[in-house]
Every structure is written in C-alpha cells, then in structure tokens.
PDB file of N, CA and C in Angstrom:
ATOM      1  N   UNK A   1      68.518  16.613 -13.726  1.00  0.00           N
ATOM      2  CA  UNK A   1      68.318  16.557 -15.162  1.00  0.00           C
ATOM      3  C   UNK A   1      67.260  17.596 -15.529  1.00  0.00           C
ATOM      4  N   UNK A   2      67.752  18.345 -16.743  1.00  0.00           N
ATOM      5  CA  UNK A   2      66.651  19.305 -16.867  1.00  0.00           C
ATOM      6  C   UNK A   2      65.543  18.951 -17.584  1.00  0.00           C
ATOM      7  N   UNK A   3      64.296  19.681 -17.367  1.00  0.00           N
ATOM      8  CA  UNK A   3      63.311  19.257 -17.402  1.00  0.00           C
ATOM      9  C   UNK A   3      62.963  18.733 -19.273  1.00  0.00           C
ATOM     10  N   UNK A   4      63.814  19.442 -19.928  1.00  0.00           N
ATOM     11  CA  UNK A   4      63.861  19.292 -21.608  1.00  0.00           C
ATOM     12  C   UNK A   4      64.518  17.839 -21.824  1.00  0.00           C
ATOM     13  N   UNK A   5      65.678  17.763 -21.205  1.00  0.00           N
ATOM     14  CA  UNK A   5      66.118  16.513 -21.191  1.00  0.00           C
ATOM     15  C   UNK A   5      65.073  15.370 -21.152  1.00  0.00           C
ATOM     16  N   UNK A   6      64.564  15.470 -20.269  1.00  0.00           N
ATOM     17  CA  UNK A   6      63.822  14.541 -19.772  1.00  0.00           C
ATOM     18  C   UNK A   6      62.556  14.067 -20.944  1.00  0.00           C
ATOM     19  N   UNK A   7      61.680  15.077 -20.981  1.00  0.00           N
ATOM     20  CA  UNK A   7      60.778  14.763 -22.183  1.00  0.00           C
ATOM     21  C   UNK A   7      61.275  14.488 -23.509  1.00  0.00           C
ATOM     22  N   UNK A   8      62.408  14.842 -24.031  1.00  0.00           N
ATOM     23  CA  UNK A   8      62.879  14.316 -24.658  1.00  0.00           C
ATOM     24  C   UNK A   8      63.407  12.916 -25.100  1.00  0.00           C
ATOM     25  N   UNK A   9      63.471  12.511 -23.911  1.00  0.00           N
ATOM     26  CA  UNK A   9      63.911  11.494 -23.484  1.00  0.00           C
ATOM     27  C   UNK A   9      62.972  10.438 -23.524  1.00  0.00           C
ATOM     28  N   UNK A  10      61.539  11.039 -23.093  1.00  0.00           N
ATOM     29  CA  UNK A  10      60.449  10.163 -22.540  1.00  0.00           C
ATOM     30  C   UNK A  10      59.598   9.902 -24.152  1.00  0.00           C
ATOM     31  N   UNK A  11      59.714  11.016 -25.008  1.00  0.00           N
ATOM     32  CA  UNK A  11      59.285  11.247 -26.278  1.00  0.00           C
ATOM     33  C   UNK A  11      59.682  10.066 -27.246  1.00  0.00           C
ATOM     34  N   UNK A  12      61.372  10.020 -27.047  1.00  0.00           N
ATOM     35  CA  UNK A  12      61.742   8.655 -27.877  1.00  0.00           C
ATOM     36  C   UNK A  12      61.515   7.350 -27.686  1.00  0.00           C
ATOM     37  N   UNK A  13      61.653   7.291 -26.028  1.00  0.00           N
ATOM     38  CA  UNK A  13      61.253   5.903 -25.691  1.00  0.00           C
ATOM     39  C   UNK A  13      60.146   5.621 -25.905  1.00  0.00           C
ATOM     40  N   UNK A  14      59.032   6.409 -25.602  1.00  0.00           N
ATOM     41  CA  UNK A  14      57.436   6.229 -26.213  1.00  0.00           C
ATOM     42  C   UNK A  14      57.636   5.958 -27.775  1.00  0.00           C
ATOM     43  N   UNK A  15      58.053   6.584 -28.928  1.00  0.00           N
ATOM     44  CA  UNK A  15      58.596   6.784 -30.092  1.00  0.00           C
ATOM     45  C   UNK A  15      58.732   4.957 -30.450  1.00  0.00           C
ATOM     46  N   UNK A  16      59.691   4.647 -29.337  1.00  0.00           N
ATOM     47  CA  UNK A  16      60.501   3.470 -30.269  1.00  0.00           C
ATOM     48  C   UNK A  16      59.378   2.315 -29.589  1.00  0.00           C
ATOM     49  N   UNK A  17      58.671   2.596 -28.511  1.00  0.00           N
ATOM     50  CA  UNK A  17      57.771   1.473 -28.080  1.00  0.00           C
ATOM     51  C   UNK A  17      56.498   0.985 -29.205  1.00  0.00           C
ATOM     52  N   UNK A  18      56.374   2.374 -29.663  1.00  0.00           N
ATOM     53  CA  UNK A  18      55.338   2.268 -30.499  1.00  0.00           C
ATOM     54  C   UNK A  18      55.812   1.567 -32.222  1.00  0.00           C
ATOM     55  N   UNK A  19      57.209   1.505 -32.277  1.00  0.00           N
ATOM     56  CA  UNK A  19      57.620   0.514 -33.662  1.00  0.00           C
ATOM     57  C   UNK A  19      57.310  -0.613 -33.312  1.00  0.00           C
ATOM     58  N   UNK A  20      56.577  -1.347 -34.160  1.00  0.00           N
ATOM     59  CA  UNK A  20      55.832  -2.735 -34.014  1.00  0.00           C
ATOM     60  C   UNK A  20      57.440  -3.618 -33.858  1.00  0.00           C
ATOM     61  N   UNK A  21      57.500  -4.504 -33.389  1.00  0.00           N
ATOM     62  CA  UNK A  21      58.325  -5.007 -32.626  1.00  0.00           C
ATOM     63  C   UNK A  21      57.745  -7.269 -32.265  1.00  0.00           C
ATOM     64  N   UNK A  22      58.992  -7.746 -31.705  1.00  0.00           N
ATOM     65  CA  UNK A  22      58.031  -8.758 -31.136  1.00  0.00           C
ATOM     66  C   UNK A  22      56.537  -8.509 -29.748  1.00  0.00           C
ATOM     67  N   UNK A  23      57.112  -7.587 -29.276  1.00  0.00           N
ATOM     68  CA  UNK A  23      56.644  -7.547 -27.979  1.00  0.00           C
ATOM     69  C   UNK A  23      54.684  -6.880 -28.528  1.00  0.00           C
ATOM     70  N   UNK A  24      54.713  -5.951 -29.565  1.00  0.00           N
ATOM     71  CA  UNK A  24      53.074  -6.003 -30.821  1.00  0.00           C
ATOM     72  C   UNK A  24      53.137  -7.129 -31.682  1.00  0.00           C
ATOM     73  N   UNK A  25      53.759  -7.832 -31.594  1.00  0.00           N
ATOM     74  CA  UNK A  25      52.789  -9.251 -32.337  1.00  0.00           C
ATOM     75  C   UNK A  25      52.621  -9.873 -31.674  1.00  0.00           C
ATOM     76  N   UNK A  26      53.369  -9.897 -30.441  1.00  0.00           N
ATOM     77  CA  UNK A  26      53.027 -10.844 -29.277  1.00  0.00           C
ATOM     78  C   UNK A  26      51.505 -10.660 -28.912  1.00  0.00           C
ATOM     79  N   UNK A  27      51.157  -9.091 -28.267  1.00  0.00           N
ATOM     80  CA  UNK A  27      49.911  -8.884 -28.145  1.00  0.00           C
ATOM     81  C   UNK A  27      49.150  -8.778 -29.107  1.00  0.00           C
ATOM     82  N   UNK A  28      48.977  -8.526 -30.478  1.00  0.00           N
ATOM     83  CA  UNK A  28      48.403  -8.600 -31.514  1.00  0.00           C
ATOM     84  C   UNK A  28      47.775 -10.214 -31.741  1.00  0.00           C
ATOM     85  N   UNK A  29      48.873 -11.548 -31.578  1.00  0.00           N
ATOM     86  CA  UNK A  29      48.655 -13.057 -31.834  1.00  0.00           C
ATOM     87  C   UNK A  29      47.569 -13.076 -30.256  1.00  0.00           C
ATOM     88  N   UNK A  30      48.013 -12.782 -29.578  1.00  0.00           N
ATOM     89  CA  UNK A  30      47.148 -13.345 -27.965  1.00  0.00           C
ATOM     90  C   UNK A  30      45.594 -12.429 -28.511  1.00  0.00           C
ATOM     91  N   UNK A  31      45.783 -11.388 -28.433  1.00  0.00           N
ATOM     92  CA  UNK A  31      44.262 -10.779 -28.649  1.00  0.00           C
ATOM     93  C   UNK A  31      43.775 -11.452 -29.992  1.00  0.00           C
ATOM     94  N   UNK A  32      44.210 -11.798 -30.908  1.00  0.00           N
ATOM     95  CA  UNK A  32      43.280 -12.834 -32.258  1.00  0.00           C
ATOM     96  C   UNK A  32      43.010 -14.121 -31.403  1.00  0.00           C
ATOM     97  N   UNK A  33      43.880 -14.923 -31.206  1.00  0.00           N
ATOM     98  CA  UNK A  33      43.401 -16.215 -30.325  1.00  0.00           C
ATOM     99  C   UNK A  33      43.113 -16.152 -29.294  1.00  0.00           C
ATOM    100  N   UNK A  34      42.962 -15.258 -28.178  1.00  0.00           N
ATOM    101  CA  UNK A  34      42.810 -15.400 -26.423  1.00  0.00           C
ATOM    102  C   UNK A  34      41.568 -14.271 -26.620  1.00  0.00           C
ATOM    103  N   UNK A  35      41.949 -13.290 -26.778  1.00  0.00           N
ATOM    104  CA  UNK A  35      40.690 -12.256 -26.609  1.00  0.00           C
ATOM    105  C   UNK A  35      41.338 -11.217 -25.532  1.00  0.00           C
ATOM    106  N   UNK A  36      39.971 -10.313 -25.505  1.00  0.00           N
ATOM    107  CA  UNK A  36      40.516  -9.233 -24.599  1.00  0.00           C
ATOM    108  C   UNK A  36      41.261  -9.240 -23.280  1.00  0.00           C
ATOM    109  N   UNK A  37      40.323 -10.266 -22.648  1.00  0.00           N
ATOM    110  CA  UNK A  37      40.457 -10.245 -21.033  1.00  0.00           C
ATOM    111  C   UNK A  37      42.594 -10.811 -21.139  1.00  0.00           C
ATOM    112  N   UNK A  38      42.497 -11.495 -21.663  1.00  0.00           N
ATOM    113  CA  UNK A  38      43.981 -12.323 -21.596  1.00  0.00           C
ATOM    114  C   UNK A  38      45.132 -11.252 -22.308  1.00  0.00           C
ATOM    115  N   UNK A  39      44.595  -9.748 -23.026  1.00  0.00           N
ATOM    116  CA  UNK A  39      45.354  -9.259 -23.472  1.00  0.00           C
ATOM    117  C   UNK A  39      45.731  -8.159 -22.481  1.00  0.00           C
ATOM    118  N   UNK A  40      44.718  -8.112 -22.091  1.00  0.00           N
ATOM    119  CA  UNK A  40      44.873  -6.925 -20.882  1.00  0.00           C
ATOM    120  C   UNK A  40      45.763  -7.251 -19.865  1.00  0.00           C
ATOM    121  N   UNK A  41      45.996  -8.012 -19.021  1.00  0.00           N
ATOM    122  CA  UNK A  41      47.162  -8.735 -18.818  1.00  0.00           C
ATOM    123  C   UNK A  41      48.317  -8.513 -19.005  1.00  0.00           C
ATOM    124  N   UNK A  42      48.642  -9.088 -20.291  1.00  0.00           N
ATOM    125  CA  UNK A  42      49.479  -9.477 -21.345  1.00  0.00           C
ATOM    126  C   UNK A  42      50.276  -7.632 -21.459  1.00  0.00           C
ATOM    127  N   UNK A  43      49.295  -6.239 -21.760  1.00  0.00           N
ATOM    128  CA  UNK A  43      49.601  -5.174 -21.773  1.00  0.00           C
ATOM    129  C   UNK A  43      50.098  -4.692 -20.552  1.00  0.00           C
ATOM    130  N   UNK A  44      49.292  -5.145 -19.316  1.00  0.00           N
ATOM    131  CA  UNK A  44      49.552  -4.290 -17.922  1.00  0.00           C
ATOM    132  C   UNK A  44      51.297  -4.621 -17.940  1.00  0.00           C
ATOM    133  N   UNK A  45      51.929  -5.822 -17.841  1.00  0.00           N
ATOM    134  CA  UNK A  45      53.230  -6.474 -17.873  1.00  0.00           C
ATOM    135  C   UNK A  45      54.010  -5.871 -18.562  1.00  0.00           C
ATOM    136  N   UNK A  46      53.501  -5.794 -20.327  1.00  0.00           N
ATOM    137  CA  UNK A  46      54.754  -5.178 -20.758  1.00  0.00           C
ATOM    138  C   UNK A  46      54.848  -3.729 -20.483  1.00  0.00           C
ATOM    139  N   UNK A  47      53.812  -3.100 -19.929  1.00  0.00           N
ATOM    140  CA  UNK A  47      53.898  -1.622 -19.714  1.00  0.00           C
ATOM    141  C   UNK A  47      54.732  -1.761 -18.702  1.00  0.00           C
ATOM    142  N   UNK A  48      54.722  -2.386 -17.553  1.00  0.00           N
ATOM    143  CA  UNK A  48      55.341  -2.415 -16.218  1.00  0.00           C
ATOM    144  C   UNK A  48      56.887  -2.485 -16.292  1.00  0.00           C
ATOM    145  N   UNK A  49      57.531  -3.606 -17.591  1.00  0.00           N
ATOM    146  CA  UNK A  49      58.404  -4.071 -17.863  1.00  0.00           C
ATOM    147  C   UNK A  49      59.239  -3.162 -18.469  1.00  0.00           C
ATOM    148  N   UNK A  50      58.488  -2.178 -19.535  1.00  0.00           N
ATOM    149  CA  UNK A  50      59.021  -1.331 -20.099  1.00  0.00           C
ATOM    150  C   UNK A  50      59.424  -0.086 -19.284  1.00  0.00           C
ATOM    151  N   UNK A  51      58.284   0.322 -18.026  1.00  0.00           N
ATOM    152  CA  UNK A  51      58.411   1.248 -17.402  1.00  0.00           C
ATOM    153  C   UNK A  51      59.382   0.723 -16.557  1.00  0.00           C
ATOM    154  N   UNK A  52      60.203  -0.390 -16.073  1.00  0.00           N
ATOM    155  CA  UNK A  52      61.171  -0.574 -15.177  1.00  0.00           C
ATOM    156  C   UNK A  52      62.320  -0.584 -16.054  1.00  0.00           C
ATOM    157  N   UNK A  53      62.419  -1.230 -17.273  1.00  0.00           N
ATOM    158  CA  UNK A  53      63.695  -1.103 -18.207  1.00  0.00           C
ATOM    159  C   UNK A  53      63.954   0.871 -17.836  1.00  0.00           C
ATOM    160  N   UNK A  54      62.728   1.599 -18.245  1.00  0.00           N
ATOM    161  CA  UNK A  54      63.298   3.193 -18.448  1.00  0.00           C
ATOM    162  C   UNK A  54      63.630   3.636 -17.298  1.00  0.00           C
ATOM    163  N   UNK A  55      62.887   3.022 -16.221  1.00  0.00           N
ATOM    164  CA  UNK A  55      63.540   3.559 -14.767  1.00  0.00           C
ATOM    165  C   UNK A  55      64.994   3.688 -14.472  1.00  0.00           C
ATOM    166  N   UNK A  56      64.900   2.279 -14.732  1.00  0.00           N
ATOM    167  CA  UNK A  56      66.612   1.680 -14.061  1.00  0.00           C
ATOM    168  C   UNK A  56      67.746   2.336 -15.221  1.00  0.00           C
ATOM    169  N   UNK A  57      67.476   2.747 -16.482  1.00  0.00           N
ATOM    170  CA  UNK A  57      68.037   3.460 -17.432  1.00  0.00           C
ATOM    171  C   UNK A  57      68.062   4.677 -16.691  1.00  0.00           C
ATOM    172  N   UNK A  58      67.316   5.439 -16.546  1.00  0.00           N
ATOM    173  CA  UNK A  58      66.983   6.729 -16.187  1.00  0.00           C
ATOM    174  C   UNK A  58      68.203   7.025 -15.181  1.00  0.00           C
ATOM    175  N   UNK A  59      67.933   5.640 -14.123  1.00  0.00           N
ATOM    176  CA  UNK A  59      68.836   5.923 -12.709  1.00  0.00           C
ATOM    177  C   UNK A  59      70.397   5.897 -13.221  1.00  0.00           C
ATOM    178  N   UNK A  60      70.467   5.266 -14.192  1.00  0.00           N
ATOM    179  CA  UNK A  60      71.758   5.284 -14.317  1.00  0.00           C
ATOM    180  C   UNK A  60      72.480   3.703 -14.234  1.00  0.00           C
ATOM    181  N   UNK A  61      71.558   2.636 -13.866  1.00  0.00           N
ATOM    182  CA  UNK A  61      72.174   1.640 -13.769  1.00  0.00           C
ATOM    183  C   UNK A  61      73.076   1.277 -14.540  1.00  0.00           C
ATOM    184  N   UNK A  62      73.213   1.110 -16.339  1.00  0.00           N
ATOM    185  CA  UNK A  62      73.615   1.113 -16.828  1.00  0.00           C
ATOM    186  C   UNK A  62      75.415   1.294 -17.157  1.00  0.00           C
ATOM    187  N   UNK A  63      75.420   2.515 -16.150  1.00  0.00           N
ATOM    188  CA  UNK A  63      76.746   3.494 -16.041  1.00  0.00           C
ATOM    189  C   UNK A  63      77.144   2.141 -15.003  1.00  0.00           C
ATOM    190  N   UNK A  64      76.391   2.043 -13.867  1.00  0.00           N
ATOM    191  CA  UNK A  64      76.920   1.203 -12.913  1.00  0.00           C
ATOM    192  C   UNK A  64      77.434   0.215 -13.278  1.00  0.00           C
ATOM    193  N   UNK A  65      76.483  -0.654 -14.313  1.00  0.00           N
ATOM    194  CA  UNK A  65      77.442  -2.125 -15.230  1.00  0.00           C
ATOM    195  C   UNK A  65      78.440  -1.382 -15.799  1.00  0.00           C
ATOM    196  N   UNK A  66      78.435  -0.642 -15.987  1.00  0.00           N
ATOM    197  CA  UNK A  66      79.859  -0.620 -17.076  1.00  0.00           C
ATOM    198  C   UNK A  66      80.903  -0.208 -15.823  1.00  0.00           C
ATOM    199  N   UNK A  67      80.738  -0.055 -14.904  1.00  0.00           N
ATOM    200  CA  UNK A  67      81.826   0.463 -14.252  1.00  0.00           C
ATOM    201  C   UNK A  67      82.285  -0.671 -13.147  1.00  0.00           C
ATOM    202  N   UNK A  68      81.317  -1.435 -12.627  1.00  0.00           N
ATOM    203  CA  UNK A  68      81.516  -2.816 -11.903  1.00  0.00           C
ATOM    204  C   UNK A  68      81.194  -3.747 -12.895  1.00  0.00           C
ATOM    205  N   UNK A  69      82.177  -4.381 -13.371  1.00  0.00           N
ATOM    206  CA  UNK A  69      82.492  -5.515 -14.466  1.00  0.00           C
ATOM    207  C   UNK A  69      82.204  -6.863 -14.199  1.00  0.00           C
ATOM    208  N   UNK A  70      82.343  -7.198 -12.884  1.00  0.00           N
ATOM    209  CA  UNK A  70      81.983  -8.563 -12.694  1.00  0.00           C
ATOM    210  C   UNK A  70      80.476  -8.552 -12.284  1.00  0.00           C
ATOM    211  N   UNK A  71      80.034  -7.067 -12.153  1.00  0.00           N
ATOM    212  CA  UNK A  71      78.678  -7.474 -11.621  1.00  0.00           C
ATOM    213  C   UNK A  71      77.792  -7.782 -12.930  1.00  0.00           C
ATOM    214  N   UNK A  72      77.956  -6.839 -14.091  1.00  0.00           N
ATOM    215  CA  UNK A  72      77.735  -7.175 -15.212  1.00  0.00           C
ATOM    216  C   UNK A  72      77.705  -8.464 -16.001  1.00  0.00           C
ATOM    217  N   UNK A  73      79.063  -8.687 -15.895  1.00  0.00           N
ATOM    218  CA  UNK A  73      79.255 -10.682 -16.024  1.00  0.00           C
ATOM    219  C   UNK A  73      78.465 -11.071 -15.698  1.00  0.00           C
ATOM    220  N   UNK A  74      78.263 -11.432 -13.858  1.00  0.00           N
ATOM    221  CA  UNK A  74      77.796 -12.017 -13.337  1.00  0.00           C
ATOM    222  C   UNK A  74      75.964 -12.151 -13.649  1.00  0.00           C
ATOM    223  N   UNK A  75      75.043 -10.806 -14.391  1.00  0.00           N
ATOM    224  CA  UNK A  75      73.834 -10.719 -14.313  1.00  0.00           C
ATOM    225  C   UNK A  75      74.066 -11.160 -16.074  1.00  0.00           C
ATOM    226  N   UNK A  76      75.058 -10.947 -17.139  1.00  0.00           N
ATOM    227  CA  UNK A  76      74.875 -11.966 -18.335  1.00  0.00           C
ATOM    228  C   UNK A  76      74.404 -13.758 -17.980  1.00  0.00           C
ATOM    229  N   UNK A  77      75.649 -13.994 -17.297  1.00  0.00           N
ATOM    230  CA  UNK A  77      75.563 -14.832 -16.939  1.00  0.00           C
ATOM    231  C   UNK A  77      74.422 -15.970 -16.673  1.00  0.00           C
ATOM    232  N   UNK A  78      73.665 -15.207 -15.306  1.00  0.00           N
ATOM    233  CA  UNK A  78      71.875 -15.292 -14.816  1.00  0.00           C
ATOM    234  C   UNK A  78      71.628 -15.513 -15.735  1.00  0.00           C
ATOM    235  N   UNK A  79      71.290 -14.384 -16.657  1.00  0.00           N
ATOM    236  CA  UNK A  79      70.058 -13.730 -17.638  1.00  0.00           C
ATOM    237  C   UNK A  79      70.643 -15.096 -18.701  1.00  0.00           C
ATOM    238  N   UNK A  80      71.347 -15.603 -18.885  1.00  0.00           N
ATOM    239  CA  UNK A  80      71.759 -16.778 -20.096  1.00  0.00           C
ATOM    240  C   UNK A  80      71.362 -18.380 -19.344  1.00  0.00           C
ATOM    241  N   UNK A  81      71.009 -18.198 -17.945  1.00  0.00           N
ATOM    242  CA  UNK A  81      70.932 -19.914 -17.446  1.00  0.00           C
ATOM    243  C   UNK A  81      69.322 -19.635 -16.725  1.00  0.00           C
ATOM    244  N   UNK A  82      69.024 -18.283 -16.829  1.00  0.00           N
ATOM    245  CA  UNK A  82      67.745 -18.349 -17.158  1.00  0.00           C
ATOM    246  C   UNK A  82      66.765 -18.488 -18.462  1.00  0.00           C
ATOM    247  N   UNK A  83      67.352 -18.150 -19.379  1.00  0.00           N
ATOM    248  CA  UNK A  83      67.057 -17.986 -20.794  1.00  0.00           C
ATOM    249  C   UNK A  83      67.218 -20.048 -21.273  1.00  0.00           C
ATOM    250  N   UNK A  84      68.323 -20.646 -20.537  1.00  0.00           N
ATOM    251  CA  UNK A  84      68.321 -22.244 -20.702  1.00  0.00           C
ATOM    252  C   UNK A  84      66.979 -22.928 -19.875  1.00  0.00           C
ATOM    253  N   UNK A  85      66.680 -22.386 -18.722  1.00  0.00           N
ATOM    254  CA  UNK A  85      66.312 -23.258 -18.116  1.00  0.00           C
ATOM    255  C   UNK A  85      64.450 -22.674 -19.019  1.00  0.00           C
ATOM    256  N   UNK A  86      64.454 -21.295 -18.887  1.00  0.00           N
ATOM    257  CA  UNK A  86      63.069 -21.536 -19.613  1.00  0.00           C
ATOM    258  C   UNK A  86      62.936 -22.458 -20.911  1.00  0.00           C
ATOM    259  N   UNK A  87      64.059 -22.477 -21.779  1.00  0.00           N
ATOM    260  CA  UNK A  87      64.148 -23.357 -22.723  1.00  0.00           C
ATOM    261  C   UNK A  87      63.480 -24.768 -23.090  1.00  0.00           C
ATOM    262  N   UNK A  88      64.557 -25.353 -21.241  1.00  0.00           N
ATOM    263  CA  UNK A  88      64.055 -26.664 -20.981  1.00  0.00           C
ATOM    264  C   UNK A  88      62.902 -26.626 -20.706  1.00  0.00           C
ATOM    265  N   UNK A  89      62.103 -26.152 -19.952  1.00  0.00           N
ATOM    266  CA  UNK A  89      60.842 -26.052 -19.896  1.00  0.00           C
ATOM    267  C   UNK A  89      60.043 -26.171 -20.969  1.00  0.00           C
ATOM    268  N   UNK A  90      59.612 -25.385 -21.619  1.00  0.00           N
ATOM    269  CA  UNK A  90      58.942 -25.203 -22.939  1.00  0.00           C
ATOM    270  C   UNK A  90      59.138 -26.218 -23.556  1.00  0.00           C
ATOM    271  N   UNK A  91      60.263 -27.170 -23.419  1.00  0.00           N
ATOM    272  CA  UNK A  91      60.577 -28.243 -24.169  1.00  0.00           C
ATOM    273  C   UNK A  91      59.971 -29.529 -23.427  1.00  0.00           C
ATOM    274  N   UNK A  92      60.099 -29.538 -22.160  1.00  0.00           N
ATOM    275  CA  UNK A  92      59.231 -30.594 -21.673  1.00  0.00           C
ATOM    276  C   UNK A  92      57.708 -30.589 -21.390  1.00  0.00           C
ATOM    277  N   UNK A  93      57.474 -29.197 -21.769  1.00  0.00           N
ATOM    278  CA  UNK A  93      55.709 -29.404 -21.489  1.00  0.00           C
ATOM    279  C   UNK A  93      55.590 -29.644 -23.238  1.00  0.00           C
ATOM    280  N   UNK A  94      56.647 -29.297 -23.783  1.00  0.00           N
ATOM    281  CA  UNK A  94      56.087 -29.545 -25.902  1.00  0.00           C
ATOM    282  C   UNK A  94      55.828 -31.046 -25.534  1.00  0.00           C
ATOM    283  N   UNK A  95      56.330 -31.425 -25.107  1.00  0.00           N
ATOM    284  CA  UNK A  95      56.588 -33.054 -24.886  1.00  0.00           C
ATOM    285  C   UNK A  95      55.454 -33.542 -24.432  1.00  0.00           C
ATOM    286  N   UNK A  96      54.743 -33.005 -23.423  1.00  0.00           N
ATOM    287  CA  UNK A  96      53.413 -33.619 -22.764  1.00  0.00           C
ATOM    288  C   UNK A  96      52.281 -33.430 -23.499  1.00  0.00           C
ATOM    289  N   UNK A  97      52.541 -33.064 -24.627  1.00  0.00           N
ATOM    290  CA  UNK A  97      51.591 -32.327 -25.719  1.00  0.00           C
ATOM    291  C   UNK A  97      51.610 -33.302 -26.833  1.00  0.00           C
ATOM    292  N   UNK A  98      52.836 -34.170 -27.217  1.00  0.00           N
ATOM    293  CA  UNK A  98      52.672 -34.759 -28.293  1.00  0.00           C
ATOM    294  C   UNK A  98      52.445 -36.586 -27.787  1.00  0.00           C
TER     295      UNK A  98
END
C-alpha cells in the first residue's frame, strides 16, 4: 500500500475518532464522576480497541468475512450471545442494588 494511501487513511480514522460519539461521553461522564486516575484507564482501552478495530481493517479482515460466510455468521452470532449474556448481567447486579 502506498505510502499516501495510508495517511490518508490514518487521517480519517483519526478524523472520525475525534466526532464526539458514545465512546466521548462515555469518557467525558467517568472523568465528571470517577476522576482522572479511572479515566486514564478508561482512554488506554479505547485507544487499544480502536487501534485493533484499524489493524484488523487495515489487514484486510474484513474482505476475509465477506468471502468466508459462515465464518462471518458464526462471529454475528458470538458477538449477539455475548451482547445477551452481558445484558443478563447488568441486570442481576441492578438487582443487588435495589
């Protein structure tokens, strides 16, 4: 990939990280109520998170789901009975709360 490509590339994704989003109110709400130390944290993660979303973009994974179909399925799939089970969670510690 040529080297223009690339910064270009790196330009937008920086670009669109920086549109306030959930992921800046998230850290915006934790740093008003938690404070620094708990935000710093809170930043190292989504930097990490973001820098692995652009990686695995970069590599091409993407191309790979679309071209192996069940593997795709199969990681919706995950990503939806993980998305339940944190659910339940959150719902049974709301519970130990009231």
């Amino acid at each position: 990939m040529p080297l223009e490509t690339w910064l270009a590339y790196t330009l937008v994704t920086t670009t669109f990280l920086l549109i306030p989003g959930p992921t800046i109110i998230l850290v915006i709400s934790y740093s008003l109520l938690r404070g620094r130390q708990a935000v710093i944290a809170l930043v190292l993660g989504v930097g990490l998170g973001d820098l692995t979303a652009m990686s695995l973009s970069f590599l091409g994974v993407g191309v790979l789901l679309q071209t192996v179909a069940t593997a795709f399925y199969l990681i919706k799939w995950l990503g939806a009975a993980y998305l339940i089970w944190l659910g339940i969670k959150m719902w049974c510690s709301a519970s130990e709360f009231t």
